[in-house]
PDB file of N, CA and C in Angstrom:
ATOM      1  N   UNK A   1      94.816  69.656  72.987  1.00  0.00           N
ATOM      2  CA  UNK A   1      95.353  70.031  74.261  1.00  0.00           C
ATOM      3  C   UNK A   1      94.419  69.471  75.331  1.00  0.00           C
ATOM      4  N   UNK A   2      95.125  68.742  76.529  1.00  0.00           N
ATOM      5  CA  UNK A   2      94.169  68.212  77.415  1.00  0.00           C
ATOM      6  C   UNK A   2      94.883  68.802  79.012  1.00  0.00           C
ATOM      7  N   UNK A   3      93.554  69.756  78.902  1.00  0.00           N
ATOM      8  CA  UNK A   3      94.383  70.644  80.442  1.00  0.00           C
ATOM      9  C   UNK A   3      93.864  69.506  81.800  1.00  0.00           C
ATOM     10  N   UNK A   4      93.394  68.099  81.312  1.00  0.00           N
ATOM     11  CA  UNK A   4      93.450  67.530  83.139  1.00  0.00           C
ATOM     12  C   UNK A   4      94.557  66.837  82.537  1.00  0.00           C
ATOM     13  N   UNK A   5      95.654  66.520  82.025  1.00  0.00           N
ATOM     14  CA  UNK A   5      96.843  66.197  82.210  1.00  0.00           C
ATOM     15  C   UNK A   5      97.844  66.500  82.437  1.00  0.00           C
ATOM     16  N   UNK A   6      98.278  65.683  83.656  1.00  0.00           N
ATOM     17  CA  UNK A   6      99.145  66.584  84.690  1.00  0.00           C
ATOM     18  C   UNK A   6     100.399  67.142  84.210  1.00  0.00           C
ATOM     19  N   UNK A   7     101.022  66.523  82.851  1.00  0.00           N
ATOM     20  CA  UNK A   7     102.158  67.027  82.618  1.00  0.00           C
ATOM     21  C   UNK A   7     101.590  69.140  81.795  1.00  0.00           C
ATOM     22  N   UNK A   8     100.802  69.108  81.682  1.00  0.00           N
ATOM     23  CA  UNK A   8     100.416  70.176  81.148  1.00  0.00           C
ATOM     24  C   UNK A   8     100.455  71.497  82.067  1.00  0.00           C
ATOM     25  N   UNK A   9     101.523  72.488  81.348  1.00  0.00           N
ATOM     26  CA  UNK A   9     101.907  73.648  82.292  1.00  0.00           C
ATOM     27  C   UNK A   9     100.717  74.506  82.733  1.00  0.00           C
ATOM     28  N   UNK A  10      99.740  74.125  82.567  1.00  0.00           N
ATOM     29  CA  UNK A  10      98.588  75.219  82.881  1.00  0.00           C
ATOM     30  C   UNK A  10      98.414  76.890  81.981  1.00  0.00           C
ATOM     31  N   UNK A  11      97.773  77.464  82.349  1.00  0.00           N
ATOM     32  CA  UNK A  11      97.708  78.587  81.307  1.00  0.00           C
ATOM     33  C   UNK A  11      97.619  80.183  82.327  1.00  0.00           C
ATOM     34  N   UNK A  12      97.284  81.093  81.271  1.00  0.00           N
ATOM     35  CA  UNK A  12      97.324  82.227  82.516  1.00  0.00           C
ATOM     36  C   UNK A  12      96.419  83.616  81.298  1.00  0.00           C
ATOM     37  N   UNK A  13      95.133  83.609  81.806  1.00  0.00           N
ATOM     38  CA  UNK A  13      94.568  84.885  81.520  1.00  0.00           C
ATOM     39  C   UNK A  13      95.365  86.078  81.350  1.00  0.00           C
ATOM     40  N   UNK A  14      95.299  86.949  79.746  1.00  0.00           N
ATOM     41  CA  UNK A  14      95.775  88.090  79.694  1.00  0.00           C
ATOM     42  C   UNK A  14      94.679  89.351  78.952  1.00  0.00           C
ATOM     43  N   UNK A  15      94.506  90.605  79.604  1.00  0.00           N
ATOM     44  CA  UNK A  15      93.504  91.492  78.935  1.00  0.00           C
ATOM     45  C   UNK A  15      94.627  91.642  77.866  1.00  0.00           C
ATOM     46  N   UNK A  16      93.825  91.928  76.568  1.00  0.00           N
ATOM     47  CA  UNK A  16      94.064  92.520  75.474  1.00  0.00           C
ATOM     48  C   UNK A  16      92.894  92.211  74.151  1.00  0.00           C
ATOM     49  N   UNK A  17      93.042  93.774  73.626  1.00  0.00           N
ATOM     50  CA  UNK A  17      92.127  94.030  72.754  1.00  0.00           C
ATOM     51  C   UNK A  17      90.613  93.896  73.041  1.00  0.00           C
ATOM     52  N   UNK A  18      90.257  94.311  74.426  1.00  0.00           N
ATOM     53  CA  UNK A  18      89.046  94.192  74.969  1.00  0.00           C
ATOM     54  C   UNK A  18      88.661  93.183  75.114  1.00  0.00           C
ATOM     55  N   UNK A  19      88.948  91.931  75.103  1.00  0.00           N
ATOM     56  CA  UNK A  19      88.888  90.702  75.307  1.00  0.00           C
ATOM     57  C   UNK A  19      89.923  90.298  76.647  1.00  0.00           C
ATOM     58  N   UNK A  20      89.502  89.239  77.375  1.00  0.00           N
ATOM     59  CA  UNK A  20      90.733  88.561  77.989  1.00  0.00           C
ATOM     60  C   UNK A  20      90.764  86.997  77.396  1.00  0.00           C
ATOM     61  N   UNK A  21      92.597  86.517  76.997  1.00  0.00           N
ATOM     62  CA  UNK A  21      92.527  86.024  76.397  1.00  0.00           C
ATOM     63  C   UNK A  21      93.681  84.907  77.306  1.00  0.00           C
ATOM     64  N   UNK A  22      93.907  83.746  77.269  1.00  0.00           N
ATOM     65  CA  UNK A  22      94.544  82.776  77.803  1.00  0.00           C
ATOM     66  C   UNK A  22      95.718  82.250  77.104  1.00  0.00           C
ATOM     67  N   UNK A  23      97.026  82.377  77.572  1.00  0.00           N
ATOM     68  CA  UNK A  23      98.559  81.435  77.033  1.00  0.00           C
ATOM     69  C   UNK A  23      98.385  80.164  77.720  1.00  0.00           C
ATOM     70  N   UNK A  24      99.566  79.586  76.976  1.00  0.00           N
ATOM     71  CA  UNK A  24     100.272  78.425  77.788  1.00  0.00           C
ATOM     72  C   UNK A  24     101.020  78.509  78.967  1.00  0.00           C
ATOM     73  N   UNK A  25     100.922  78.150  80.150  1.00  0.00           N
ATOM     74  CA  UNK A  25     101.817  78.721  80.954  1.00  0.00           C
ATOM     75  C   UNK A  25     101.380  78.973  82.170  1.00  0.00           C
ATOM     76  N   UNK A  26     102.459  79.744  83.269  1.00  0.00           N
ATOM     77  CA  UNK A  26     102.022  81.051  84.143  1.00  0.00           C
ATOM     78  C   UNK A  26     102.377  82.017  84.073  1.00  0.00           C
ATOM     79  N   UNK A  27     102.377  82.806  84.541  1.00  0.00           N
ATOM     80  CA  UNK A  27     102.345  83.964  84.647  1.00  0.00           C
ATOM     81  C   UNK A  27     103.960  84.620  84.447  1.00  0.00           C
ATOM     82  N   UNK A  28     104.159  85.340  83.117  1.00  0.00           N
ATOM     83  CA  UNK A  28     105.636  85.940  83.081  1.00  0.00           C
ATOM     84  C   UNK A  28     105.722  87.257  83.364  1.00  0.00           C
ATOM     85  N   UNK A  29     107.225  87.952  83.242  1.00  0.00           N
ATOM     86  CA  UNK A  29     107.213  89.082  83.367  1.00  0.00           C
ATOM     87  C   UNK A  29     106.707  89.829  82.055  1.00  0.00           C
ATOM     88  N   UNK A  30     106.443  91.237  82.272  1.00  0.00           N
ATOM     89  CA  UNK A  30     106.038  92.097  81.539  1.00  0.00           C
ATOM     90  C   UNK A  30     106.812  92.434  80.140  1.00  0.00           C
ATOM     91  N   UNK A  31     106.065  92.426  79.052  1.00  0.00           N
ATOM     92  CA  UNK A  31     106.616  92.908  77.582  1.00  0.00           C
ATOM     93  C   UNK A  31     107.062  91.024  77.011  1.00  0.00           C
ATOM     94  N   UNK A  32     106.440  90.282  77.281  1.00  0.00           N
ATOM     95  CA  UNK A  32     107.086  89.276  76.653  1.00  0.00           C
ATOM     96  C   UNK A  32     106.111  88.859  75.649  1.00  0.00           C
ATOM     97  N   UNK A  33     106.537  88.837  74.666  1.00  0.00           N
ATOM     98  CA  UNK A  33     105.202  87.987  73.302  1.00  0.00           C
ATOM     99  C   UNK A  33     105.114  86.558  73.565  1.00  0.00           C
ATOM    100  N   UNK A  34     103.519  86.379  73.509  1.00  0.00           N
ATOM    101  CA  UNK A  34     103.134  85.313  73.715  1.00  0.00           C
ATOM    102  C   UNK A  34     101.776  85.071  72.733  1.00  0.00           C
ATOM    103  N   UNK A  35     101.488  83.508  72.477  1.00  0.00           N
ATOM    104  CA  UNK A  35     100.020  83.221  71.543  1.00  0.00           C
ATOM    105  C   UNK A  35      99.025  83.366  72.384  1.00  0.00           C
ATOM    106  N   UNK A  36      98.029  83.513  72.294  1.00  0.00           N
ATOM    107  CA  UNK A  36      96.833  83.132  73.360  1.00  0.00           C
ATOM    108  C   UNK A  36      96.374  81.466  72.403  1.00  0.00           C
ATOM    109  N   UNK A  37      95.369  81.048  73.030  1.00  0.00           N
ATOM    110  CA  UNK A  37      95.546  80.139  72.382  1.00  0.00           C
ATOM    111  C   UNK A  37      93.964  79.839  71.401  1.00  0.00           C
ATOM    112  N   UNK A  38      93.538  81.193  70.871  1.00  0.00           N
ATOM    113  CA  UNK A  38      92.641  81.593  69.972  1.00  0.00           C
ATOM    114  C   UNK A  38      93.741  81.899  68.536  1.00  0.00           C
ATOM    115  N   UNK A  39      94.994  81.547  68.777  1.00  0.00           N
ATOM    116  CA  UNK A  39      96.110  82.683  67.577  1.00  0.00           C
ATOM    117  C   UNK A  39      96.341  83.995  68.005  1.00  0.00           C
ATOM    118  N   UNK A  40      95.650  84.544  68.551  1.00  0.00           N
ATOM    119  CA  UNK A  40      96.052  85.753  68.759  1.00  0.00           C
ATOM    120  C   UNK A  40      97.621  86.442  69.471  1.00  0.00           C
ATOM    121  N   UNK A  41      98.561  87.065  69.018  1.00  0.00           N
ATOM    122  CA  UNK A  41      99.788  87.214  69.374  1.00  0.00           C
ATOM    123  C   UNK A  41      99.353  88.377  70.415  1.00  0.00           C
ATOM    124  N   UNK A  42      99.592  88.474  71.525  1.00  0.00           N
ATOM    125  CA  UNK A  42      99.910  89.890  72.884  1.00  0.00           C
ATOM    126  C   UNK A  42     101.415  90.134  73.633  1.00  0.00           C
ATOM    127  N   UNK A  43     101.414  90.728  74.263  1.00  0.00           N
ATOM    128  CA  UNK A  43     102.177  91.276  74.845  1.00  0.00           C
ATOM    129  C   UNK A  43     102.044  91.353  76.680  1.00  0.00           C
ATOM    130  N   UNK A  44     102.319  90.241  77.411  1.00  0.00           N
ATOM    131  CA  UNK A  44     102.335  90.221  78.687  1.00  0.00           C
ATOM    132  C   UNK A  44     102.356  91.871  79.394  1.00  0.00           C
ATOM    133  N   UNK A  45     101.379  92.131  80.422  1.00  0.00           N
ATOM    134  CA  UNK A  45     101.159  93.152  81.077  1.00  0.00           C
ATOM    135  C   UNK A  45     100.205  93.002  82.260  1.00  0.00           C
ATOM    136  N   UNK A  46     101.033  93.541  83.520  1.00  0.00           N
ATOM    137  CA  UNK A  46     100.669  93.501  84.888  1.00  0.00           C
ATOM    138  C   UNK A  46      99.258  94.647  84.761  1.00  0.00           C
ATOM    139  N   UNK A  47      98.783  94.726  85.400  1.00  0.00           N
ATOM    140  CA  UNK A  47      97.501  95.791  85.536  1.00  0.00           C
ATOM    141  C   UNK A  47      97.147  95.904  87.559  1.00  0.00           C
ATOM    142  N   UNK A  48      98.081  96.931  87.579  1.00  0.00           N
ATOM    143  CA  UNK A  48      97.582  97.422  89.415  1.00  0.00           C
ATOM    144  C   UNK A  48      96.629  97.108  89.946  1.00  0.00           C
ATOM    145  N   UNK A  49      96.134  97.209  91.501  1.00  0.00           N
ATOM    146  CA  UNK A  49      95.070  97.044  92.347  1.00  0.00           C
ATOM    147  C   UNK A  49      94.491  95.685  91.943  1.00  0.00           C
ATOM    148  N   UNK A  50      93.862  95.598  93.046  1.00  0.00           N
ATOM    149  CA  UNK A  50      92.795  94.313  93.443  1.00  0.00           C
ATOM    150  C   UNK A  50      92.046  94.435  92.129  1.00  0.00           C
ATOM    151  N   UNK A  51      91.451  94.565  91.275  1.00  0.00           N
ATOM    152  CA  UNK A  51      90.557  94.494  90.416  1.00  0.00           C
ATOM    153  C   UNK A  51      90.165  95.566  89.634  1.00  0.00           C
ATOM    154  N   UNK A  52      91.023  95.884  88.631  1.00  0.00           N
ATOM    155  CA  UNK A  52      91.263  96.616  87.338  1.00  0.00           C
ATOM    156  C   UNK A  52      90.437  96.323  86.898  1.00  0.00           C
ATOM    157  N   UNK A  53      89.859  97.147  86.092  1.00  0.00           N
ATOM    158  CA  UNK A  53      88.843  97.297  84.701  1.00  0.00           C
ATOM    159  C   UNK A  53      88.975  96.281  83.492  1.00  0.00           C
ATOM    160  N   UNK A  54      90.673  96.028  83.373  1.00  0.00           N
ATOM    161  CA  UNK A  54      90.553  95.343  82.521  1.00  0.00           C
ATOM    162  C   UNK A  54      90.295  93.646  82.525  1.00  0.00           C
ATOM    163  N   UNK A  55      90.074  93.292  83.708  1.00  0.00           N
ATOM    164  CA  UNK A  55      89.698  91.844  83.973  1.00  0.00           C
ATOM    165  C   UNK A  55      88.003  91.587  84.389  1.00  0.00           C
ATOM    166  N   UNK A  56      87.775  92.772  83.578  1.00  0.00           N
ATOM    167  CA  UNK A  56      85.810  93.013  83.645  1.00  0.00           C
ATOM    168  C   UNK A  56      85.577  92.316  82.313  1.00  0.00           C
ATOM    169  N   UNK A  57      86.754  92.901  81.614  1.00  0.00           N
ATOM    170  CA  UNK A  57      86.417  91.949  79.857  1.00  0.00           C
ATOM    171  C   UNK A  57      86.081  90.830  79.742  1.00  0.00           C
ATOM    172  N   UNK A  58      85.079  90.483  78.417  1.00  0.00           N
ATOM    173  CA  UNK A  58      84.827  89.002  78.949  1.00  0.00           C
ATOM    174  C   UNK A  58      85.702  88.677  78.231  1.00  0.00           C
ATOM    175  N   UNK A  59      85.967  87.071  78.133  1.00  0.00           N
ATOM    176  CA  UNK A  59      86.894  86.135  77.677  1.00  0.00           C
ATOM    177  C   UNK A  59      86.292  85.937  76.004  1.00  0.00           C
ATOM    178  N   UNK A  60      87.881  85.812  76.028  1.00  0.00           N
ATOM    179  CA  UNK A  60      87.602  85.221  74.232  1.00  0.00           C
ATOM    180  C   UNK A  60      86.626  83.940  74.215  1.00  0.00           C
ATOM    181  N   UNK A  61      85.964  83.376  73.334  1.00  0.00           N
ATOM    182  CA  UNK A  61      85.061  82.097  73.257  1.00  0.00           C
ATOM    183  C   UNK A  61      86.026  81.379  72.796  1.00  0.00           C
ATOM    184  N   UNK A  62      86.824  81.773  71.792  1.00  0.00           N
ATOM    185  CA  UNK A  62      87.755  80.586  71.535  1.00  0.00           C
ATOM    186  C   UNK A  62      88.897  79.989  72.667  1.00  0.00           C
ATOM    187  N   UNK A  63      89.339  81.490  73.545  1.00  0.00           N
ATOM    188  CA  UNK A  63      90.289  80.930  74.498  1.00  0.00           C
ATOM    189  C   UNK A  63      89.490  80.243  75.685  1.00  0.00           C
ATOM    190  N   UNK A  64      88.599  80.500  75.906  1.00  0.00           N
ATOM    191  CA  UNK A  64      87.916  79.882  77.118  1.00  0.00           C
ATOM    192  C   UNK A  64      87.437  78.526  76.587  1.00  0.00           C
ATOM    193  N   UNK A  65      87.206  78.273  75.587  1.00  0.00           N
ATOM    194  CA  UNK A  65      86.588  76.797  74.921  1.00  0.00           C
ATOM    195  C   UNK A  65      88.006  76.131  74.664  1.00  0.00           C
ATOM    196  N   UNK A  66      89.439  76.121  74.719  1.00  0.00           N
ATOM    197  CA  UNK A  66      90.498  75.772  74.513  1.00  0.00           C
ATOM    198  C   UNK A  66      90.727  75.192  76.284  1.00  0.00           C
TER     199      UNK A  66
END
């Protein structure tokens, strides 16, 4: 995967499992299954206010090195 090529949809940070973990993509609505791109299967979810707890998590090493 080569994210400086422009045809490439970009990706979109998601908390889960105490980790935050990265799809293909942007940003969808809520309850949709998606891969991160460590393998890991989640479940799209909004999280309220300016800066929730759950985007304190650090990032997966595999999704952030992807």
């Amino acid at each position: 995967m080569n994210v400086t090529d422009p045809a490439w949809p970009g990706y979109m940070w998601q908390p889960w499992g105490e980790r935050r973990h990265a799809y293909r993509g942007g940003r969808r609505p809520d309850g949709e299954n998606v891969v991160a791109f460590c393998g890991t299967p989640l479940t799209t979810t909004s999280y309220p206010g300016d800066n929730p707890p759950e985007w304190q998590w650090p990032e997966c090493s595999a999704c952030a090195e992807a």
